[in-house]
Protein backbone atom coordinates (compact mmCIF):
# COMPACT_ATOMS: atom_id res chain seq x y z
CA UNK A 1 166.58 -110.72 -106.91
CA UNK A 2 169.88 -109.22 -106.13
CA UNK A 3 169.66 -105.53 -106.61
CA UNK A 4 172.81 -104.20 -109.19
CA UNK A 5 173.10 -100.49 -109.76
CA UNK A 6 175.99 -99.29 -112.32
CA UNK A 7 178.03 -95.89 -113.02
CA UNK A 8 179.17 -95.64 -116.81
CA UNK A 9 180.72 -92.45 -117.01
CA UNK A 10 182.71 -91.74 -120.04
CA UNK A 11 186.56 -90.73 -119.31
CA UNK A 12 187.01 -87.28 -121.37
CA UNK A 13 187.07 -85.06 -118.50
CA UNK A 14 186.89 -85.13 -114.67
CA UNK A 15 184.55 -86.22 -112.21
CA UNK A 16 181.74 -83.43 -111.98
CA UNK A 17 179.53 -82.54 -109.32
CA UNK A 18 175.92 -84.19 -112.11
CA UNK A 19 178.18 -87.53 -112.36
CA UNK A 20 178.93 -87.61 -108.82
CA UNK A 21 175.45 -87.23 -107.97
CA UNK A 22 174.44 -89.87 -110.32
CA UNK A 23 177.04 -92.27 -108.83
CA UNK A 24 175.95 -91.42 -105.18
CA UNK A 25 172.39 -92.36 -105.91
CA UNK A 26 173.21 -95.60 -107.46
CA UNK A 27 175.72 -96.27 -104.49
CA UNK A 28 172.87 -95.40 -102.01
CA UNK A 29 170.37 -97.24 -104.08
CA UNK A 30 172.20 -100.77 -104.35
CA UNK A 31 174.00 -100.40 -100.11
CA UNK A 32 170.18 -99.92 -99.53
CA UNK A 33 168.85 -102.87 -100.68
CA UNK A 34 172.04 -104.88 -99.83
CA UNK A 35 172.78 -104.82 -103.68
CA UNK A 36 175.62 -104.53 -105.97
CA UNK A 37 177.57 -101.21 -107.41
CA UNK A 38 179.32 -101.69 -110.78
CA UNK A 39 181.06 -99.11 -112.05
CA UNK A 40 182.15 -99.06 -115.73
CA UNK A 41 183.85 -96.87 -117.83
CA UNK A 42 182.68 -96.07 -121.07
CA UNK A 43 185.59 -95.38 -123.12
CA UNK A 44 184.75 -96.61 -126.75
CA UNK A 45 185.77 -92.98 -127.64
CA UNK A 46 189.29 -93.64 -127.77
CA UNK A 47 190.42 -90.03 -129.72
CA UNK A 48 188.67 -88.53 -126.61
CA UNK A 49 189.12 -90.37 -123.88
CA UNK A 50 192.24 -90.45 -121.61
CA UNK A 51 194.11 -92.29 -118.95
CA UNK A 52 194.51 -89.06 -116.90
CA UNK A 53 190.65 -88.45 -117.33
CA UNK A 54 190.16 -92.43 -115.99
CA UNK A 55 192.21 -91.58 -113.10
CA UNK A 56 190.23 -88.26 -112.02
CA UNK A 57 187.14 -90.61 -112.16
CA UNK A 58 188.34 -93.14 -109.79
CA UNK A 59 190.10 -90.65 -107.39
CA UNK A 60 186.78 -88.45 -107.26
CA UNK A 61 185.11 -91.11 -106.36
CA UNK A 62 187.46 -92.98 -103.76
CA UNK A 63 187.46 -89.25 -102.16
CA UNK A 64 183.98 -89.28 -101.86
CA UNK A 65 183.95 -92.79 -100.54
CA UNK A 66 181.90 -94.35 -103.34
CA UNK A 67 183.50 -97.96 -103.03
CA UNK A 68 182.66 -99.95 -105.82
CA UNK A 69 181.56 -103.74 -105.82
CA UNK A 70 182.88 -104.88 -109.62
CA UNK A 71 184.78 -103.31 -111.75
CA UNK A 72 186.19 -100.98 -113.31
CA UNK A 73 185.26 -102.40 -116.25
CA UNK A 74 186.09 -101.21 -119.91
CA UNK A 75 184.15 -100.89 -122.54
CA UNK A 76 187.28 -100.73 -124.87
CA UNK A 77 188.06 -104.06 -123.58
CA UNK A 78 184.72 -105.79 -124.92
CA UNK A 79 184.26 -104.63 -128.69
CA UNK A 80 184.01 -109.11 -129.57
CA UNK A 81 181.17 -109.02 -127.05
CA UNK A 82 179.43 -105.85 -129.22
CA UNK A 83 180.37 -107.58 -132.60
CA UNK A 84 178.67 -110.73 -131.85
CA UNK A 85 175.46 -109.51 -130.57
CA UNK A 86 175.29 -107.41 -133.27
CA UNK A 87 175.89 -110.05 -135.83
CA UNK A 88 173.29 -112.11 -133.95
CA UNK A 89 170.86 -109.73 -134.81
CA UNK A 90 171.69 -109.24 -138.28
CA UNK A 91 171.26 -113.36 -138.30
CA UNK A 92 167.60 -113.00 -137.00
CA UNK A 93 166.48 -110.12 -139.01
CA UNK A 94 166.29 -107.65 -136.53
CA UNK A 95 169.35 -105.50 -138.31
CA UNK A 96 170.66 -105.00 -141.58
CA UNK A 97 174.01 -104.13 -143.73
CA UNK A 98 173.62 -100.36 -144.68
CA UNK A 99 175.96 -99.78 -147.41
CA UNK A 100 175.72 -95.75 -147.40
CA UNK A 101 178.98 -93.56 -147.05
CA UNK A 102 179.55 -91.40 -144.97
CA UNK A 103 179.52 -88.72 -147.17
CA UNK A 104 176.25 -89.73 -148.75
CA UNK A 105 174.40 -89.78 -145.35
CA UNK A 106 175.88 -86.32 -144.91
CA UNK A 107 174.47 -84.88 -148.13
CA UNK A 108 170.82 -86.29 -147.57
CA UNK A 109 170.75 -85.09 -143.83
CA UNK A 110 172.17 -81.45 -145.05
CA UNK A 111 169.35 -81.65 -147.88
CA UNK A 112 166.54 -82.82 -145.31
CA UNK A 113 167.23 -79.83 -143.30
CA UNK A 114 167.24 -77.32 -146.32
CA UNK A 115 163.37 -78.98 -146.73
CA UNK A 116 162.32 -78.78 -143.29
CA UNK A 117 162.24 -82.39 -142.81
CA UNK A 118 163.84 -84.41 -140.11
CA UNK A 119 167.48 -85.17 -141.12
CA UNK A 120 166.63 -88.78 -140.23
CA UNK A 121 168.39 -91.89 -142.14
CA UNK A 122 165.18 -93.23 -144.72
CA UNK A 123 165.60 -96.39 -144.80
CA UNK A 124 167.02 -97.54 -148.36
CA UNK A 125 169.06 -100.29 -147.63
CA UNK A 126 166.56 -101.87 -145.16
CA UNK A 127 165.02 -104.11 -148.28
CA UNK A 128 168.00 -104.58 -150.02
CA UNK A 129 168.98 -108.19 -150.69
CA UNK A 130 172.10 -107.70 -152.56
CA UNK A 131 175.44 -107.86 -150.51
CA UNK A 132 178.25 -105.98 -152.69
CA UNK A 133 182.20 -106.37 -151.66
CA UNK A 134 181.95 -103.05 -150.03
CA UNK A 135 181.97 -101.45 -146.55
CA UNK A 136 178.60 -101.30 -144.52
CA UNK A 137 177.49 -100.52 -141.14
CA UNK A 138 174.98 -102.85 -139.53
CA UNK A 139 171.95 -100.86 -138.51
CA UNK A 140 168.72 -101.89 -136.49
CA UNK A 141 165.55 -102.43 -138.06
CA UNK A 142 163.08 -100.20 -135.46
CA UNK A 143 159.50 -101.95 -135.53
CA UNK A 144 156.43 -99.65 -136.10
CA UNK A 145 154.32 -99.07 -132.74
CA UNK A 146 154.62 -97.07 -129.50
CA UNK A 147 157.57 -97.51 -127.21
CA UNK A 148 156.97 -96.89 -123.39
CA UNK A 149 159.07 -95.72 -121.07
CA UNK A 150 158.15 -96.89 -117.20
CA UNK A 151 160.37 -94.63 -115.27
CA UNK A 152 160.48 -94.16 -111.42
CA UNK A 153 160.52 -90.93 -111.28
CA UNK A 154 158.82 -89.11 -114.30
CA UNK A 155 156.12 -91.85 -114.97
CA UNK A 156 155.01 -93.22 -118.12
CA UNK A 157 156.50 -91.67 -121.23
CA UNK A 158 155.44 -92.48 -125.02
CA UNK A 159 157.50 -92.48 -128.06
CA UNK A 160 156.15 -92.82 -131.64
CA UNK A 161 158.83 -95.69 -132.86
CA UNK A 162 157.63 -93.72 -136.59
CA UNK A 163 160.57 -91.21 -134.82
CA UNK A 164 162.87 -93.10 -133.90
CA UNK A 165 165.68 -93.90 -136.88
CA UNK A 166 167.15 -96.99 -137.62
CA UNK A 167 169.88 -96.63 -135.51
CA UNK A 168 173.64 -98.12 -136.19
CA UNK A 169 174.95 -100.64 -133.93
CA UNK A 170 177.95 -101.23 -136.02
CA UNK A 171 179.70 -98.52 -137.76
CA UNK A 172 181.77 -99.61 -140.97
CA UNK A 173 185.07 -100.01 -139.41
CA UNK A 174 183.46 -101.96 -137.10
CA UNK A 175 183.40 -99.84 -133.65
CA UNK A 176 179.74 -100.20 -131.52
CA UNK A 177 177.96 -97.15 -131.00
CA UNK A 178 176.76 -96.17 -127.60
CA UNK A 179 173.35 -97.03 -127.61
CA UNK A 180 173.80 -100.88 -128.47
CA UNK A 181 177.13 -100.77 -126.08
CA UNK A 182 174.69 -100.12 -122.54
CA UNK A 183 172.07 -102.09 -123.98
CA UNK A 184 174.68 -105.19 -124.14
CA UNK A 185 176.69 -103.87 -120.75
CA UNK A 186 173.74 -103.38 -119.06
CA UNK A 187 172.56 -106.88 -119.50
CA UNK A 188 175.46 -108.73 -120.07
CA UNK A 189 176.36 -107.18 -116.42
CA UNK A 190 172.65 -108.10 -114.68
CA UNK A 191 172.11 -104.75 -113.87
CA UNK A 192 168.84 -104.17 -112.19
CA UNK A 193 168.16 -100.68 -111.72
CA UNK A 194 169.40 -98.45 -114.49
CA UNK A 195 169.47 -94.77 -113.12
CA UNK A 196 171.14 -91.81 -114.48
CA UNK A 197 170.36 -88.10 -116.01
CA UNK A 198 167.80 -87.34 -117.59
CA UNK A 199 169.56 -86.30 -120.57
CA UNK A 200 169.41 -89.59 -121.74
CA UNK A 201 165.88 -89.73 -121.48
CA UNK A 202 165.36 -89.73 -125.56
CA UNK A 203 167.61 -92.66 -125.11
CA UNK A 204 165.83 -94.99 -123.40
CA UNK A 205 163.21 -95.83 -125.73
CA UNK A 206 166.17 -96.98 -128.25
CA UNK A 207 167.64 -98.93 -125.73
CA UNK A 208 164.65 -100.67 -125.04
CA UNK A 209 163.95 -101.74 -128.16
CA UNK A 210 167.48 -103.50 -128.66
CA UNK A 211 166.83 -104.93 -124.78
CA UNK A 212 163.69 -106.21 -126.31
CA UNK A 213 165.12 -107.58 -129.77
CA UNK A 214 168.07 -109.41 -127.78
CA UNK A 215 165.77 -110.75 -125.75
CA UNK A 216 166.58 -109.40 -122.65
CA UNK A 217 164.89 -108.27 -119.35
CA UNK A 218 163.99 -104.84 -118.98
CA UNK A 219 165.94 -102.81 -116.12
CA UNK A 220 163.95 -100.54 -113.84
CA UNK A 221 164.60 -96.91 -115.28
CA UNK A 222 165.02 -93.79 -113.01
CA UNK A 223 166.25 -90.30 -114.58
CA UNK A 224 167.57 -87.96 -112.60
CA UNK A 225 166.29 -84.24 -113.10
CA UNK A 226 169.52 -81.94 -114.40
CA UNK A 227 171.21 -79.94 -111.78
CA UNK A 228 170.63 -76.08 -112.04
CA UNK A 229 173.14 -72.86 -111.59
CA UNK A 230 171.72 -70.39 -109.01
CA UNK A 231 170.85 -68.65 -112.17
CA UNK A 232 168.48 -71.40 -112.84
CA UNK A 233 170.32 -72.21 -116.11
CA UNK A 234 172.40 -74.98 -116.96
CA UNK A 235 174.87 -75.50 -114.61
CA UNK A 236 178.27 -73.80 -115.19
CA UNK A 237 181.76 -73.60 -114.41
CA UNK A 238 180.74 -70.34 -111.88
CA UNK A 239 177.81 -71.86 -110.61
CA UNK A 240 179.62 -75.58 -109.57
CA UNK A 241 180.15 -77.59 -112.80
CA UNK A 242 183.91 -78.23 -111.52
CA UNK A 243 185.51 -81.41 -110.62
CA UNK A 244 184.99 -82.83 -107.56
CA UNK A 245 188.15 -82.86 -106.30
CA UNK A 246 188.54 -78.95 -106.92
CA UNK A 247 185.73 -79.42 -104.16
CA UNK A 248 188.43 -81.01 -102.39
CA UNK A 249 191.19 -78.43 -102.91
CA UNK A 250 188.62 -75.79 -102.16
CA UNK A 251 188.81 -77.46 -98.10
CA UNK A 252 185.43 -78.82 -98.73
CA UNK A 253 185.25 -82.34 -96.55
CA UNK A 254 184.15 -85.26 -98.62
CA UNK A 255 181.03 -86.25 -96.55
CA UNK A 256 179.59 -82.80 -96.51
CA UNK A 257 179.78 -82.95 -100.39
CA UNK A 258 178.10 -86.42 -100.36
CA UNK A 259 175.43 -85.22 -98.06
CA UNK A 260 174.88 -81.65 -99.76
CA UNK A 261 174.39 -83.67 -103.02
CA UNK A 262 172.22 -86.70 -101.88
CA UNK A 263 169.93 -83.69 -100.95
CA UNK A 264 170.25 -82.07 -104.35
CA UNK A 265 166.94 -83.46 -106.10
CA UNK A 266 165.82 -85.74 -102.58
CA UNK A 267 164.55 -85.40 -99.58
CA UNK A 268 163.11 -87.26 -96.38
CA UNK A 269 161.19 -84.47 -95.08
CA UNK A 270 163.03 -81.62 -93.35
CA UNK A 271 165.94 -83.59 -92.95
CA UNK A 272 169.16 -81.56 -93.73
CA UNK A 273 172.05 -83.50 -92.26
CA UNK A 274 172.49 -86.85 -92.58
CA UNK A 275 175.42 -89.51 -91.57
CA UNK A 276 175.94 -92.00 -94.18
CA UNK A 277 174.55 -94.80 -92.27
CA UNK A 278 171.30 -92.53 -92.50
CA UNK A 279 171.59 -91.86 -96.36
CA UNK A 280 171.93 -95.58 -96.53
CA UNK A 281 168.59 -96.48 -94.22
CA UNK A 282 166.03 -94.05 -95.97
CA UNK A 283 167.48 -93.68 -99.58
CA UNK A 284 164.45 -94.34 -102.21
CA UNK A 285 163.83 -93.66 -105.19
CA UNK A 286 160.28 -92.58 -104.88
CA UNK A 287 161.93 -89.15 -102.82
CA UNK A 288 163.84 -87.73 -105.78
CA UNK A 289 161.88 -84.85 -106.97
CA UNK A 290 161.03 -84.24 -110.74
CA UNK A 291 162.21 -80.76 -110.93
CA UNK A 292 165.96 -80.04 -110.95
CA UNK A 293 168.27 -79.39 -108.11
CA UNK A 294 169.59 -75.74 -107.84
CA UNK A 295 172.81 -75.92 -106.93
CA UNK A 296 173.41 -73.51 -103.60
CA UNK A 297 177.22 -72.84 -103.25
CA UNK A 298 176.16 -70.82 -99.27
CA UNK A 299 173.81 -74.27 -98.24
CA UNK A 300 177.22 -76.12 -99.14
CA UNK A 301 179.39 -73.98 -97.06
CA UNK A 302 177.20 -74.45 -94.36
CA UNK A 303 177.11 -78.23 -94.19
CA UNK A 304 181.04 -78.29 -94.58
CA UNK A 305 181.20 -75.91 -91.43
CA UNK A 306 178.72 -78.39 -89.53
CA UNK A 307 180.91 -81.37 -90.89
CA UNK A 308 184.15 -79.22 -89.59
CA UNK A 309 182.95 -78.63 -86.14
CA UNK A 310 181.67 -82.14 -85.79
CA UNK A 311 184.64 -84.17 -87.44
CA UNK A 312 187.51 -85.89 -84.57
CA UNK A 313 190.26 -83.19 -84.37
CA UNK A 314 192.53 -85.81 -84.82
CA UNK A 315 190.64 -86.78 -88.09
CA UNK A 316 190.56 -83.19 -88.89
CA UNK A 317 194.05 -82.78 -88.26
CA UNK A 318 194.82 -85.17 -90.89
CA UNK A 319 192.43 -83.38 -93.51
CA UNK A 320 194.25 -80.70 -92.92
CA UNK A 321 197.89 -81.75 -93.51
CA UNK A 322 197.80 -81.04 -97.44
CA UNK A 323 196.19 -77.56 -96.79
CA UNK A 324 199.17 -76.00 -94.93
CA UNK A 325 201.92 -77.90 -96.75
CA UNK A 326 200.51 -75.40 -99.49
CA UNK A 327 202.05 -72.99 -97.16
CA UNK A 328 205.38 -74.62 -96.83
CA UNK A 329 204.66 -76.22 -93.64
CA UNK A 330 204.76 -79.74 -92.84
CA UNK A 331 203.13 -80.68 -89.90
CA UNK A 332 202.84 -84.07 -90.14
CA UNK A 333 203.35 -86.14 -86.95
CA UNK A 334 203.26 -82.59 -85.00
CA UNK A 335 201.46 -83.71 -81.45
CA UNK A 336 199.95 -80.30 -80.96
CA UNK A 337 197.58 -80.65 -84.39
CA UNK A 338 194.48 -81.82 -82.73
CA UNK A 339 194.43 -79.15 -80.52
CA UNK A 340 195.51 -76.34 -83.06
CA UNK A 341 192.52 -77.51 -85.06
CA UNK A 342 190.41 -77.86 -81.98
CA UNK A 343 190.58 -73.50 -81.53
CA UNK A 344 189.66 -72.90 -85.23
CA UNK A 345 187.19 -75.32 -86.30
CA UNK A 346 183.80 -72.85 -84.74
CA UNK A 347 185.61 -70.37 -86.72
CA UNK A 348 185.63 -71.20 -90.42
CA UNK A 349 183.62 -72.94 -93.29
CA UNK A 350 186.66 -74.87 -95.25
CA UNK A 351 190.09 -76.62 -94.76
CA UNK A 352 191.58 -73.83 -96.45
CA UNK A 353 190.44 -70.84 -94.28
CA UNK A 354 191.54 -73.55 -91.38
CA UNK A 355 195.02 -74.17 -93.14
CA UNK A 356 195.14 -69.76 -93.59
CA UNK A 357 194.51 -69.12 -89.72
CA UNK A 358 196.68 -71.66 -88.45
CA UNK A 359 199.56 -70.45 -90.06
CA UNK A 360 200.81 -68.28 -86.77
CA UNK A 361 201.12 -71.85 -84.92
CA UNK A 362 203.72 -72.73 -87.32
CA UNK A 363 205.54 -69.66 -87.90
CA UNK A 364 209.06 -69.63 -86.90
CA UNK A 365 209.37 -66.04 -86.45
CA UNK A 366 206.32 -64.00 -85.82
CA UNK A 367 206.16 -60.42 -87.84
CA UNK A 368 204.15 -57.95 -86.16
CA UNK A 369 201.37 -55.90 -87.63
CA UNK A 370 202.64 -52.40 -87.60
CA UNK A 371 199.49 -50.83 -85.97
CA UNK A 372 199.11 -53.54 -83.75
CA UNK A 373 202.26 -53.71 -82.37
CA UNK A 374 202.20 -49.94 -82.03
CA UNK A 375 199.33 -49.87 -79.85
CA UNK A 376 199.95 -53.44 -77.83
CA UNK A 377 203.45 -54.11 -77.48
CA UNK A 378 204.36 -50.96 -75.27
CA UNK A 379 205.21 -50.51 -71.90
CA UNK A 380 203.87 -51.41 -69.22
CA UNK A 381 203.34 -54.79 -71.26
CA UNK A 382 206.74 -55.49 -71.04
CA UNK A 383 206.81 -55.53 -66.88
CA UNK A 384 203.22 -57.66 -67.09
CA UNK A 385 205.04 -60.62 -69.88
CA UNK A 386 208.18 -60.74 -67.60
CA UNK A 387 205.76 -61.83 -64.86
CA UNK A 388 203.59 -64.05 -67.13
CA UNK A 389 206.73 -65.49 -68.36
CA UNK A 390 207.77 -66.46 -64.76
CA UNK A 391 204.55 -67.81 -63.66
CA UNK A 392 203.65 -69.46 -67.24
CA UNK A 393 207.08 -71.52 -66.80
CA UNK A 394 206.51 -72.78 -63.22
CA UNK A 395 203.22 -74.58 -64.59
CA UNK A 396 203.20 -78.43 -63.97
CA UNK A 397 200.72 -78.57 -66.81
CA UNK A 398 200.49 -76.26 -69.49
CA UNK A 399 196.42 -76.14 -69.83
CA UNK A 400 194.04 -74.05 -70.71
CA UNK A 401 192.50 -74.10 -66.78
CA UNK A 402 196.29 -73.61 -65.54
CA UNK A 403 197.13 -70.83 -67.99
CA UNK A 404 193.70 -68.71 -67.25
CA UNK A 405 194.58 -69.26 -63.32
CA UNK A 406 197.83 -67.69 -63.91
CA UNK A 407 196.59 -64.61 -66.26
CA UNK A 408 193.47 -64.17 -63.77
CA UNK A 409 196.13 -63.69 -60.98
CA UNK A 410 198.03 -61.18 -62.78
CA UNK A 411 194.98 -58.86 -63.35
CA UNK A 412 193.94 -59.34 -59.78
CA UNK A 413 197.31 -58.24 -58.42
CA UNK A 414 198.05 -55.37 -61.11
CA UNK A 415 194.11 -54.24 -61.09
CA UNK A 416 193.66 -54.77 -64.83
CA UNK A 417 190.92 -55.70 -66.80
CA UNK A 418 191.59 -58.83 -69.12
CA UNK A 419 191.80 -57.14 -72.06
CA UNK A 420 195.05 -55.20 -70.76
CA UNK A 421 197.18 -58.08 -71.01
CA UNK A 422 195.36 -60.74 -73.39
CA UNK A 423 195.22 -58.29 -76.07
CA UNK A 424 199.11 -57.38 -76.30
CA UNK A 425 199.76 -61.25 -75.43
CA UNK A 426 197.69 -62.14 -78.32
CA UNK A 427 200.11 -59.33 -80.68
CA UNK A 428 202.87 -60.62 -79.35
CA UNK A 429 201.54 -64.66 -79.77
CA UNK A 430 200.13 -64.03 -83.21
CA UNK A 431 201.30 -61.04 -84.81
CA UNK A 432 197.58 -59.37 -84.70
CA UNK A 433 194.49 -58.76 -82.87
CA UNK A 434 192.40 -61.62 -83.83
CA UNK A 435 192.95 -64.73 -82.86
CA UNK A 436 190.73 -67.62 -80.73
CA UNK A 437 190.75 -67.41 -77.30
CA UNK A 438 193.57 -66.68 -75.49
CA UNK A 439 193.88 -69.28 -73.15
CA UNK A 440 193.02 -72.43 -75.46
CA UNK A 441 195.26 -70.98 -78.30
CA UNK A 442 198.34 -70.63 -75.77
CA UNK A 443 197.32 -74.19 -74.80
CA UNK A 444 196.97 -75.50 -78.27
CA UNK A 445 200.66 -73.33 -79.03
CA UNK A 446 202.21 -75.32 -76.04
CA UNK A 447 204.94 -73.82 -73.77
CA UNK A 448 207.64 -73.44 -75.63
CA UNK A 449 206.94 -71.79 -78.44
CA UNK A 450 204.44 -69.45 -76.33
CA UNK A 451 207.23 -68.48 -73.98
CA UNK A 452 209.44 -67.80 -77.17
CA UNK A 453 207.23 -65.20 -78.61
CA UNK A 454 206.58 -63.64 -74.78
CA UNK A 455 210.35 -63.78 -74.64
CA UNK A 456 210.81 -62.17 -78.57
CA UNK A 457 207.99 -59.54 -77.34
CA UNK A 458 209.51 -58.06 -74.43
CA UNK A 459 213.14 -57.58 -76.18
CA UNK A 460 211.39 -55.89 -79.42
CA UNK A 461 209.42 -53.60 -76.80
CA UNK A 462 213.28 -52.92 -75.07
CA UNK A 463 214.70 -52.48 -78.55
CA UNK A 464 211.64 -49.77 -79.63
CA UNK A 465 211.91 -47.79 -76.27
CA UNK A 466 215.62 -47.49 -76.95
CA UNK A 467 215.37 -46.68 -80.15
């Protein structure tokens, strides 16, 4: 059997971080066993579902790397497929014409609840054998008995079919409802392994039934416990219910997102950090916990710094391209980029804080912090960067080693501590007083635009002494 895992998301919003989860897990699930990933889009709500919303879906999940086997495929695009298995099942029996209005379901549900009584359709045209000229909706005749739900991860679970209505595959103007529209995808499509959140869980025993009365394998069902808000509520706009690509524009790098949220609900021991290729080998299904996932914005931070100091600076480079054109600065094809990033990526958690302290690499004119400058760039500094300035530009190789020979010799010969002349080099390099180290950020600056600033420095100290 060829494993077939599926992601039906609906298109009225953006990718969020409970539907990316659910579409990692299926990804894992079917690269695991060497299977298939479908991914469909369930858009039979056309008044609410948009192009733009389609769109976010598939760009969340290219970001995230979720490649996709078959598809996308569209509900919208299949409503003959609905209509005849429907129709098939109003030939055998297993669904009748209900010829009640809209408004007359309305006023018997509204009148149930006044009475304390389920507001649950009753039945009346089940029997009926008369078949006026008049609008109907084809419903499905539930059988009386016990439905079962088998599921992976919360066991067994029993439903009293006495609760469940007869539910309408058909409306009157002839659109499918979304219970009979997975029931037909899902098999129609060979899917295997049917997992998802576990608000659809009072779902499932519907669904089987029509799997059942369209004769139709059963799918193995796994639902996913809801992810929780710090707050241990529902999960919320403050506590991470945003798209996944404001993830993205937050700096957060798309495989510390997929392995923060394969860990939300699973786990293979103590493991924290995990390559894909690892996700891959040890994904199961017998790992995902029962209880929900709190989501942990800090634990997420943290695995995006690990994923920052561990990416290729030349990889990270790229990443962070977007970031500072945000700033007005376009850096693509800019040769010193791996080694800009290479001096800030110990230093921060996201792309963004990367993009903010890279900023004095790019700069075309440096503005001094007032304090700074009024403590740093003073005399003597301007004797020490003259010298600096020769001995920095008779370097064969601009390096890190080369420039730390040169400072080291400067100290020695003036009898100076370090600090004397890296701190007002760093004022004069940067604008302030924090920077990474001096010798790697020079190296990562390169010589020209280092010498410029040691060069700007020196006549702004000239200019403030005259003045």
């Amino acid at each position: 059997m060829t494993v077939r895992t599926r992601f039906a998301p609906s298109p009225t919003g953006y990718l969020h971080i409970g539907g990316a989860r659910t579409a990692l897990f299926n990804w894992l699930f079917a690269r695991r066993h060497k299977g298939k990933f479908v991914l469909r889009i369930e858009d039979t709500d056309v008044a609410r579902s948009t192009k733009e919303s389609i769109q976010a879906i598939l760009d969340g999940m290219t970001w995230l790397g979720l490649n996709w086997d078959e598809g996308p495929f569209f509900q919208s695009q299949m409503f003959d497929t609905y209509r005849s298995h429907a129709y098939g099942l109003l030939e055998k029996g297993l669904a009748y014409r209900c010829y009640c209005t809209p408004a007359e379901l309305e006023e018997r549900r509204e009148a149930a609840l006044k009475e304390g009584r389920p507001p649950k359709y009753d039945g009346r045209c089940r029997n009926r054998t008369d078949a006026p000229e008049a609008p109907y909706a084809i419903r499905f005749k539930v059988p009386p008995g016990v439905t079962i739900v088998r599921d992976v991860i919360k066991g067994n679970i029993s439903f009293d079919n006495a609760s469940i209505e007869d539910l309408v595959l058909l409306r009157s103007d002839g659109t499918p409802t979304y219970n009979f529209c997975v029931v037909v995808d899902d098999a129609t499509m060979d899917i295997t392994h049917v997992i998802r959140g576990d608000d659809h869980i009072n779902n499932t025993p519907k669904q089987i039934l029509i799997y059942k009365a369209l004769g139709h394998k059963l799918p193995v069902f796994a639902h996913l416990p809801m992810i929780l808000g710090q707050d241990k509520t529902r999960l919320s706009k403050r506590h991470g219910a945003t798209s996944v690509m404001a993830y993205r524009d937050m700096g957060i790098l798309p495989h510390a997102l997929v392995n923060y949220l394969a860990r939300l609900g699973w786990s293979h021991g103590d493991q924290e950090i995990f390559s894909r290729a690892e996700l891959i080998e040890k994904f199961d299904l017998e790992s995902v916990g029962k209880s929900s996932g709190v989501f942990n914005p800090e634990k997420l931070l943290w695995l995006n710094q690990h994923y920052i100091k561990e990416t290729d600076p030349t990889e990270l480079g790229g990443l962070l391209l977007p970031f500072l054109e945000e700033h007005g600065i376009k850096a693509a094809g800019d040769q010193r980029l791996p080694g800009i990033v290479t001096t800030l990526k110990e230093r921060v958690k996201t792309l963004k804080e990367m993009a903010e302290g890279a900023l004095f690499y790019f700069r075309e004119k440096i503005v001094y912090d007032p304090k700074a400058a009024e403590k740093f760039l003073v005399p003597p500094s301007d004797e020490l960067f003259t010298i600096l300035i020769e001995r920095l530009s008779g370097l064969d190789e601009f390096t890190e080693a080369e420039i730390e020979r040169v400072f080291n010799a400067v100290i020695e010969e003036k009898g100076l501590k370090l600090g004397k002349l890296a701190q007002p080099v760093r004022v004069a390099l940067t604008g302030g007083t924090v920077s990474p180290g001096i010798f790697e950020m020079m190296a990562a600056m390169g010589r020209d635009m280092a010498l410029s600033r040691l060069k700007s420095a020196v006549q702004y100290m000239k200019s403030t002494v005259a003045g």
